[in-house]
PDB file of N, CA and C in Angstrom:
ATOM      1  N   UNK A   1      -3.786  19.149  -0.743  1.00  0.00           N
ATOM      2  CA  UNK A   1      -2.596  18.522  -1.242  1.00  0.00           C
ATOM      3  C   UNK A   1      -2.934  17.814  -2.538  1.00  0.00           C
ATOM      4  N   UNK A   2      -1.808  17.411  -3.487  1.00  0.00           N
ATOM      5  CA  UNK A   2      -2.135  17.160  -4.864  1.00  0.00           C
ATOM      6  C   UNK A   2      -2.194  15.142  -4.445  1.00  0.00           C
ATOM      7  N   UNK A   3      -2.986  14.784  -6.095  1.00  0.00           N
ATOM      8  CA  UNK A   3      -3.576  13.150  -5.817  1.00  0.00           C
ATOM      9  C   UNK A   3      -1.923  12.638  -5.870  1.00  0.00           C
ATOM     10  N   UNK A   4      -0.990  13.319  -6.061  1.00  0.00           N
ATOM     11  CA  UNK A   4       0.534  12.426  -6.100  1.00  0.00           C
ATOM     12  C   UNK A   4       0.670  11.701  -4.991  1.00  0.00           C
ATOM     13  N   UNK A   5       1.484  10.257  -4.893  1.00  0.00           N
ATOM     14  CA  UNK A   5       1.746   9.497  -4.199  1.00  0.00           C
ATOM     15  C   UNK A   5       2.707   9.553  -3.173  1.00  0.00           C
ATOM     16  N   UNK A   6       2.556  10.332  -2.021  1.00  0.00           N
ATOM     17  CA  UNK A   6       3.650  10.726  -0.970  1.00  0.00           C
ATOM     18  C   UNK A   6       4.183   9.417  -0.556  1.00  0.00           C
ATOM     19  N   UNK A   7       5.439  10.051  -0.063  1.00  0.00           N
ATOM     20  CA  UNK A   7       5.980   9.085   0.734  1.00  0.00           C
ATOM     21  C   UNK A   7       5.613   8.636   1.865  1.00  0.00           C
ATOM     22  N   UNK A   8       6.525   7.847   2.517  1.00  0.00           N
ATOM     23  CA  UNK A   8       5.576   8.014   4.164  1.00  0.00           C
ATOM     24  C   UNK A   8       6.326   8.616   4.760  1.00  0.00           C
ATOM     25  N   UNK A   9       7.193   9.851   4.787  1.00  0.00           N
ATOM     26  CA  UNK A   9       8.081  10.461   5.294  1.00  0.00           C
ATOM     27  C   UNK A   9       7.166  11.696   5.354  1.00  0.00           C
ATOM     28  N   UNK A  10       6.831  12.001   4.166  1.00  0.00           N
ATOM     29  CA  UNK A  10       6.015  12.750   3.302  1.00  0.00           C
ATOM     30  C   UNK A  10       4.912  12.995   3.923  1.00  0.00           C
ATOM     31  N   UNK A  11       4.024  11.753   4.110  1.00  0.00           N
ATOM     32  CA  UNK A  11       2.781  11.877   4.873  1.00  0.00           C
ATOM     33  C   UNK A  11       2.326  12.239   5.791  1.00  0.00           C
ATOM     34  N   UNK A  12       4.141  11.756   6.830  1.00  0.00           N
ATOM     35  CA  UNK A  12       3.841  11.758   8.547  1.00  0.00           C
ATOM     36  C   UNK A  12       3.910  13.506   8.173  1.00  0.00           C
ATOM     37  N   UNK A  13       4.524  13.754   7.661  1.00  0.00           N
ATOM     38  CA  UNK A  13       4.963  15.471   7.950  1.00  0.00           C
ATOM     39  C   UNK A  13       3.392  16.349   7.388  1.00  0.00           C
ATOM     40  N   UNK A  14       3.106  15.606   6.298  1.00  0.00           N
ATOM     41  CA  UNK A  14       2.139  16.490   6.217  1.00  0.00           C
ATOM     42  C   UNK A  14       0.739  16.166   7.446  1.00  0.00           C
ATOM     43  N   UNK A  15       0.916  15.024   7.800  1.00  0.00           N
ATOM     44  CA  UNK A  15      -0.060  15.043   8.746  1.00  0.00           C
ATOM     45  C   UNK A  15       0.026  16.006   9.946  1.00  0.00           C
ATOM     46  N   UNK A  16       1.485  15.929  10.055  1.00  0.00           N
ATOM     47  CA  UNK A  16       2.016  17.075  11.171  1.00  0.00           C
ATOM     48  C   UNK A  16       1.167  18.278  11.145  1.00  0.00           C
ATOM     49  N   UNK A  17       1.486  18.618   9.835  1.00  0.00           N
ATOM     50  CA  UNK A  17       1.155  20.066   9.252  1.00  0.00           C
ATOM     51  C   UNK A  17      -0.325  20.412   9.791  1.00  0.00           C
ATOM     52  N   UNK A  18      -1.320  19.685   9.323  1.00  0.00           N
ATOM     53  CA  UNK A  18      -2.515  19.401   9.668  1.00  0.00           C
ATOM     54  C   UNK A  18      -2.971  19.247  11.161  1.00  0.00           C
ATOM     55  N   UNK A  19      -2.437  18.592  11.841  1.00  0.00           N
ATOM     56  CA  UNK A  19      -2.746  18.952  13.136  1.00  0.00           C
ATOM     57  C   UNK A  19      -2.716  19.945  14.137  1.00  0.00           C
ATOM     58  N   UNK A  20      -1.366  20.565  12.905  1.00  0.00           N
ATOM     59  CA  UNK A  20      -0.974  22.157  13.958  1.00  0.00           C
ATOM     60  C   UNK A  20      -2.081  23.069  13.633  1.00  0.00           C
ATOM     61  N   UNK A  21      -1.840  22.809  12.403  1.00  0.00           N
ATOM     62  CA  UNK A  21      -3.062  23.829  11.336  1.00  0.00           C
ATOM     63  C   UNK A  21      -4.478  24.083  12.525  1.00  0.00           C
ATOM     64  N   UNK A  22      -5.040  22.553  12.812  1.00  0.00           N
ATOM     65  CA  UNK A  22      -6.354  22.382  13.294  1.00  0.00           C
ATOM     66  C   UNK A  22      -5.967  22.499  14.800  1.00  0.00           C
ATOM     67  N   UNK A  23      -5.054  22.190  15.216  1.00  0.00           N
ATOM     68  CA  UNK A  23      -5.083  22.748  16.998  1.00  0.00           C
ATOM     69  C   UNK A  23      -5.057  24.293  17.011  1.00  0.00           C
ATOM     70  N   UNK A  24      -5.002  25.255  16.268  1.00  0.00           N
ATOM     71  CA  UNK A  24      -4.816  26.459  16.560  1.00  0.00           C
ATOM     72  C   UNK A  24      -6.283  26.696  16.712  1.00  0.00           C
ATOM     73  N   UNK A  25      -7.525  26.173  16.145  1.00  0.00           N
ATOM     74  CA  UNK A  25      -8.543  26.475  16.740  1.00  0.00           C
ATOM     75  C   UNK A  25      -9.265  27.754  15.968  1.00  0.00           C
ATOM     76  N   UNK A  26      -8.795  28.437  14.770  1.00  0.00           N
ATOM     77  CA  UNK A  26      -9.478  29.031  13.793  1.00  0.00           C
ATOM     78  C   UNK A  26      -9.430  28.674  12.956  1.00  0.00           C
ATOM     79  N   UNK A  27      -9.400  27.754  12.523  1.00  0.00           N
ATOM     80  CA  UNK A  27     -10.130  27.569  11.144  1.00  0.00           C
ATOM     81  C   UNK A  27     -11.223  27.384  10.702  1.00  0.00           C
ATOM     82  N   UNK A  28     -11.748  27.315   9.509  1.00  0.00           N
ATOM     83  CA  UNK A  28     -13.205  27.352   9.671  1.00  0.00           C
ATOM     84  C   UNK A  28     -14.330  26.063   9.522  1.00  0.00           C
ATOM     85  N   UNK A  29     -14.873  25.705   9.479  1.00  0.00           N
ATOM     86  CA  UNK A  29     -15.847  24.351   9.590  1.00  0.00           C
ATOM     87  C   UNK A  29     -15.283  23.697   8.434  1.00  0.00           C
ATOM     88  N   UNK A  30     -15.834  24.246   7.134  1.00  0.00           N
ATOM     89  CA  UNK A  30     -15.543  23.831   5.852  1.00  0.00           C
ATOM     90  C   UNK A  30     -14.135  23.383   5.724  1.00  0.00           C
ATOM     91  N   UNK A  31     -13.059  24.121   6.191  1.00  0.00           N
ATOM     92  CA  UNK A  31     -11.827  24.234   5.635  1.00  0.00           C
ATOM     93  C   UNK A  31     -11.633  22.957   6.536  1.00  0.00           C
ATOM     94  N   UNK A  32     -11.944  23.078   7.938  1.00  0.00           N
ATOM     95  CA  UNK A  32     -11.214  21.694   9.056  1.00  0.00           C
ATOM     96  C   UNK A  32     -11.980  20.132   8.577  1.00  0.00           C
ATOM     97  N   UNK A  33     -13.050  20.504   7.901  1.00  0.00           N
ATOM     98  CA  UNK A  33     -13.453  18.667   7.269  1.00  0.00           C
ATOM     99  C   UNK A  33     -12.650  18.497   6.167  1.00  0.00           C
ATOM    100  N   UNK A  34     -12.486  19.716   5.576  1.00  0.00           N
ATOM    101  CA  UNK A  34     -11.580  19.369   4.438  1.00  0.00           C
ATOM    102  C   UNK A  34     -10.166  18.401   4.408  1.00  0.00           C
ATOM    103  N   UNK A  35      -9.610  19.261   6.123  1.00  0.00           N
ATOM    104  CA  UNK A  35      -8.298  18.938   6.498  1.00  0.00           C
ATOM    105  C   UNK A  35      -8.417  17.829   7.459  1.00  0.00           C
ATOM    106  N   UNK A  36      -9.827  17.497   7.625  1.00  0.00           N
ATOM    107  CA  UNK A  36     -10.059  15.854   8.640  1.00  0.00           C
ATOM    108  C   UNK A  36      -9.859  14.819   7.273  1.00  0.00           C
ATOM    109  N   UNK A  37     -10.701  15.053   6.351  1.00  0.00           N
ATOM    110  CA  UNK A  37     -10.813  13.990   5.413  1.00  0.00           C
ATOM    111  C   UNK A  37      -9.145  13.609   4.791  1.00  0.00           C
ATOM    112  N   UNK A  38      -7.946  15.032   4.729  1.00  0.00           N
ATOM    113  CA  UNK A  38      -7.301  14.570   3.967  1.00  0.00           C
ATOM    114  C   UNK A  38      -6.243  13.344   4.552  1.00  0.00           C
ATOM    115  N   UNK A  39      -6.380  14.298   6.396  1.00  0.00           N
ATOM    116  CA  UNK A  39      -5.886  13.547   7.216  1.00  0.00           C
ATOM    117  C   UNK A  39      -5.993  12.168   7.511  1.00  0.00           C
ATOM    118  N   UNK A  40      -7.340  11.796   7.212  1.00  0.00           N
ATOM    119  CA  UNK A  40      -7.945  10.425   7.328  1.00  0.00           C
ATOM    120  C   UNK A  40      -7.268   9.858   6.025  1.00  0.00           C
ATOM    121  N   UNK A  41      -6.935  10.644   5.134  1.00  0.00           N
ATOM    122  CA  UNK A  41      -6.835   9.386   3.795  1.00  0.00           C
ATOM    123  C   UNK A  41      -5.456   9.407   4.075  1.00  0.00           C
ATOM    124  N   UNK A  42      -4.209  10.040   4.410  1.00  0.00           N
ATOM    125  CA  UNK A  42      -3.182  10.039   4.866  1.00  0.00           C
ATOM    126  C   UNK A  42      -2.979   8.811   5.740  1.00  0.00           C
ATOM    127  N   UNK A  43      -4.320   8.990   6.747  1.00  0.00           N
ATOM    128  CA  UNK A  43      -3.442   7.775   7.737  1.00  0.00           C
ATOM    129  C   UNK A  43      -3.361   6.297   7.388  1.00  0.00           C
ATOM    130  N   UNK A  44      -4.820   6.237   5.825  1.00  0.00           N
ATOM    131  CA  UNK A  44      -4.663   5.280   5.726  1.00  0.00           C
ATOM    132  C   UNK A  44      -3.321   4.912   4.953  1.00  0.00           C
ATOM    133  N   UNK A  45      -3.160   5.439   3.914  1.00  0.00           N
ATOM    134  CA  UNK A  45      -2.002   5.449   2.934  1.00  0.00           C
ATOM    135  C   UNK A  45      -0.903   5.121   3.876  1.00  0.00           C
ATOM    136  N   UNK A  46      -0.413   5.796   4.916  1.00  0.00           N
ATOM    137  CA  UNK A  46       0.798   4.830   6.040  1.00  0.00           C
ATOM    138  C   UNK A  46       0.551   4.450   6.212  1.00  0.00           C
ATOM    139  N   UNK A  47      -0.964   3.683   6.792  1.00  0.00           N
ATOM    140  CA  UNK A  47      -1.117   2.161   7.513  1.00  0.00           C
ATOM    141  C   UNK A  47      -0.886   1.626   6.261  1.00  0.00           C
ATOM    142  N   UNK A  48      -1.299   1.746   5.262  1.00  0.00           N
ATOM    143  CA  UNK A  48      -1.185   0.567   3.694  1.00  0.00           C
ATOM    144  C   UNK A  48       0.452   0.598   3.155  1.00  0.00           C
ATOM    145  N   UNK A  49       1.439   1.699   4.304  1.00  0.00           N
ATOM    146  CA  UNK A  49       2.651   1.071   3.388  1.00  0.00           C
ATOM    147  C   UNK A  49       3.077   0.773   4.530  1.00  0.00           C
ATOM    148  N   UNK A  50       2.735   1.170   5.777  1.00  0.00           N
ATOM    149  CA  UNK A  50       3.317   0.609   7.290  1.00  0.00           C
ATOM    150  C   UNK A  50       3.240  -1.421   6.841  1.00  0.00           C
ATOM    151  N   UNK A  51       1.711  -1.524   6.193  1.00  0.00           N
ATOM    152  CA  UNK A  51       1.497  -3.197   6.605  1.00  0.00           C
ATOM    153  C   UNK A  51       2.770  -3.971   5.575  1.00  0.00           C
ATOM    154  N   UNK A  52       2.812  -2.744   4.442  1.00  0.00           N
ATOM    155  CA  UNK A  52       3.570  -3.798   3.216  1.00  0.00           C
ATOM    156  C   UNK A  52       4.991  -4.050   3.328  1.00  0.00           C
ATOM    157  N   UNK A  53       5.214  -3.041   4.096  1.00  0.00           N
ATOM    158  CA  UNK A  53       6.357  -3.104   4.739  1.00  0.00           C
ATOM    159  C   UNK A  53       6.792  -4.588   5.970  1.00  0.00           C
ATOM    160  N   UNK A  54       5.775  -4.405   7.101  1.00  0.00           N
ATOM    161  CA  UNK A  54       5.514  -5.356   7.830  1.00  0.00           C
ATOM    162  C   UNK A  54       5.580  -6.407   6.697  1.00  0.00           C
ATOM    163  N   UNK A  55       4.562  -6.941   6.058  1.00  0.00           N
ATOM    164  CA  UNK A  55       5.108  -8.148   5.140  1.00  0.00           C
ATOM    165  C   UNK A  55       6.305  -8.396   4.341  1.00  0.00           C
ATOM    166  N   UNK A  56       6.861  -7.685   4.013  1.00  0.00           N
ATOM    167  CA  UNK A  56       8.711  -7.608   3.235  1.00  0.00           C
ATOM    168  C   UNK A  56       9.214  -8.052   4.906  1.00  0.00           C
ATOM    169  N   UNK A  57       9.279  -7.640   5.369  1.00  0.00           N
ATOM    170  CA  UNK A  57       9.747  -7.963   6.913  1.00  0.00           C
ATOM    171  C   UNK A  57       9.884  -9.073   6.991  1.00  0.00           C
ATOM    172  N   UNK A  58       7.973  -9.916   7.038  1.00  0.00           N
ATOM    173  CA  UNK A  58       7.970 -11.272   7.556  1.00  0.00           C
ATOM    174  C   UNK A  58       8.362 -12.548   6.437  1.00  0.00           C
ATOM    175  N   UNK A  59       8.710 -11.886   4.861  1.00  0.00           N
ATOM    176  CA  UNK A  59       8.622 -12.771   4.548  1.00  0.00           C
ATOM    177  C   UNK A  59      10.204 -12.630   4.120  1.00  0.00           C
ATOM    178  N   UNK A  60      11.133 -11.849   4.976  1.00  0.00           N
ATOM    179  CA  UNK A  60      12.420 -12.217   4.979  1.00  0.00           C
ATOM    180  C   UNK A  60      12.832 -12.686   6.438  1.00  0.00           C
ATOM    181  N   UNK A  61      11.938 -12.964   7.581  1.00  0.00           N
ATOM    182  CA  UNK A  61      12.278 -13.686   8.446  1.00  0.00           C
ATOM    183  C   UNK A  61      11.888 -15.101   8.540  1.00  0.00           C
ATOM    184  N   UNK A  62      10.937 -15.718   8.007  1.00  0.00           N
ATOM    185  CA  UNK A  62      10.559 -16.646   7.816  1.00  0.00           C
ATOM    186  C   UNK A  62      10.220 -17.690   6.632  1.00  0.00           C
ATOM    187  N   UNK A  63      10.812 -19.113   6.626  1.00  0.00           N
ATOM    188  CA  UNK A  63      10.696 -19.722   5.533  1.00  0.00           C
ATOM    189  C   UNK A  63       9.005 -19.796   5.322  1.00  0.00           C
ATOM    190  N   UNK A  64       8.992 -20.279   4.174  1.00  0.00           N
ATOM    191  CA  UNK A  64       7.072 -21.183   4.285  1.00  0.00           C
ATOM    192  C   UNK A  64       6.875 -21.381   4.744  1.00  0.00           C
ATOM    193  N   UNK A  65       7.128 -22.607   5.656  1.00  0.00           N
ATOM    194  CA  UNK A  65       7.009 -23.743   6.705  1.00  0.00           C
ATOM    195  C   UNK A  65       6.668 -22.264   8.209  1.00  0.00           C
ATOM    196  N   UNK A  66       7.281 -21.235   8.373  1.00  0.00           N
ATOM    197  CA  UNK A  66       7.252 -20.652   9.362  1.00  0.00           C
ATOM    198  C   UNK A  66       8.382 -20.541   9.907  1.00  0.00           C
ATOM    199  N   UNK A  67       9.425 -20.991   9.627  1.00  0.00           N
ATOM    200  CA  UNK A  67      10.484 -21.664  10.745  1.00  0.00           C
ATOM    201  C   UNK A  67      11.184 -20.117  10.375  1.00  0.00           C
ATOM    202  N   UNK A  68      11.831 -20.081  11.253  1.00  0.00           N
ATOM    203  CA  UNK A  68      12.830 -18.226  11.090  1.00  0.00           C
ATOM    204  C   UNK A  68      14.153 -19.059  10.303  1.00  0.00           C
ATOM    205  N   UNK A  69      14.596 -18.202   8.922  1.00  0.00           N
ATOM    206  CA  UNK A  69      15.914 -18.411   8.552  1.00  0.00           C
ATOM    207  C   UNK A  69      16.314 -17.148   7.831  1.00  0.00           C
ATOM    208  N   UNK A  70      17.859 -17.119   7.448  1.00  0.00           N
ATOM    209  CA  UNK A  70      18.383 -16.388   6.770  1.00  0.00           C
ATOM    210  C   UNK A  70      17.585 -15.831   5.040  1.00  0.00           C
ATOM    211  N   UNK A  71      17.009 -14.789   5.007  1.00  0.00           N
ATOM    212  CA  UNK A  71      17.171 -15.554   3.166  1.00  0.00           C
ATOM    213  C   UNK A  71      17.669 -13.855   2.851  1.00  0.00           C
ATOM    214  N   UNK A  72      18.034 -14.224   1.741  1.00  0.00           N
ATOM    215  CA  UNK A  72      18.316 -12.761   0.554  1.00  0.00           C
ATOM    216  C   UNK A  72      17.263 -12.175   0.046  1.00  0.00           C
ATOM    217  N   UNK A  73      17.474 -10.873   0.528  1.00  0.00           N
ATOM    218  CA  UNK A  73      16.209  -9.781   0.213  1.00  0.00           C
ATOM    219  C   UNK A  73      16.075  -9.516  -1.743  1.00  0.00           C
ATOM    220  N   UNK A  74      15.408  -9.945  -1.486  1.00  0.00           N
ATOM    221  CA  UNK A  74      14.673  -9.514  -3.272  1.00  0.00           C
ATOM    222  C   UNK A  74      13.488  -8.772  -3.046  1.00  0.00           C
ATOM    223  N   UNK A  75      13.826  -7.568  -3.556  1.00  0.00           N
ATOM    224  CA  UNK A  75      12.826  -6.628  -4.255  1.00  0.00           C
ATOM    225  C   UNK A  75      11.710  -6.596  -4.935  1.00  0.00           C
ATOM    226  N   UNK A  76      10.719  -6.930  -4.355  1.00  0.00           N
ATOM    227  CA  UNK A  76       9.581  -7.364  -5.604  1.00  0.00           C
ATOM    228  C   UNK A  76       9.172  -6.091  -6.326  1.00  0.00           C
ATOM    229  N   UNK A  77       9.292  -5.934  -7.936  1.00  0.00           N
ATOM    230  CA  UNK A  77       9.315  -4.619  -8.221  1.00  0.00           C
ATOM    231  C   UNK A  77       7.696  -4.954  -9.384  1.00  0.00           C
TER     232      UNK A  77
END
């Protein structure tokens, strides 16, 4: 897959892809580390937008202080 920045829609699917690929059980040594490593950098890339996400989350449920309130979502761009 190319160094472009998938989505995480993007990712889960291509991870999909990859697992079917490697459960069929012929592929060849070379080709399946190829498709472990890309898989591995995939999962991190969703855990790294799964967490940033999780933080946009927490820091529209909670003031500073911690306390849970209302606030208006701003976009940090």
């Amino acid at each position: 897959m190319s160094e472009e920045k998938l989505s995480f829609e993007q990712s889960l699917a291509r991870l999909d892809a990859i697992t079917r690929q490697m459960e069929q059980g012929n592929v060849p040594l070379e080709q399946a580390l190829a498709l472990f490593q890309e898989g591995t950098a995939l999962v991190r890339s969703c855990n790294e937008q799964l967490d940033r996400a999780q933080l946009e989350v927490v820091k529209l449920m909670k003031t500073p202080d911690g306390t849970p309130a209302e606030t208006e979502y701003v976009r940090d761009e």
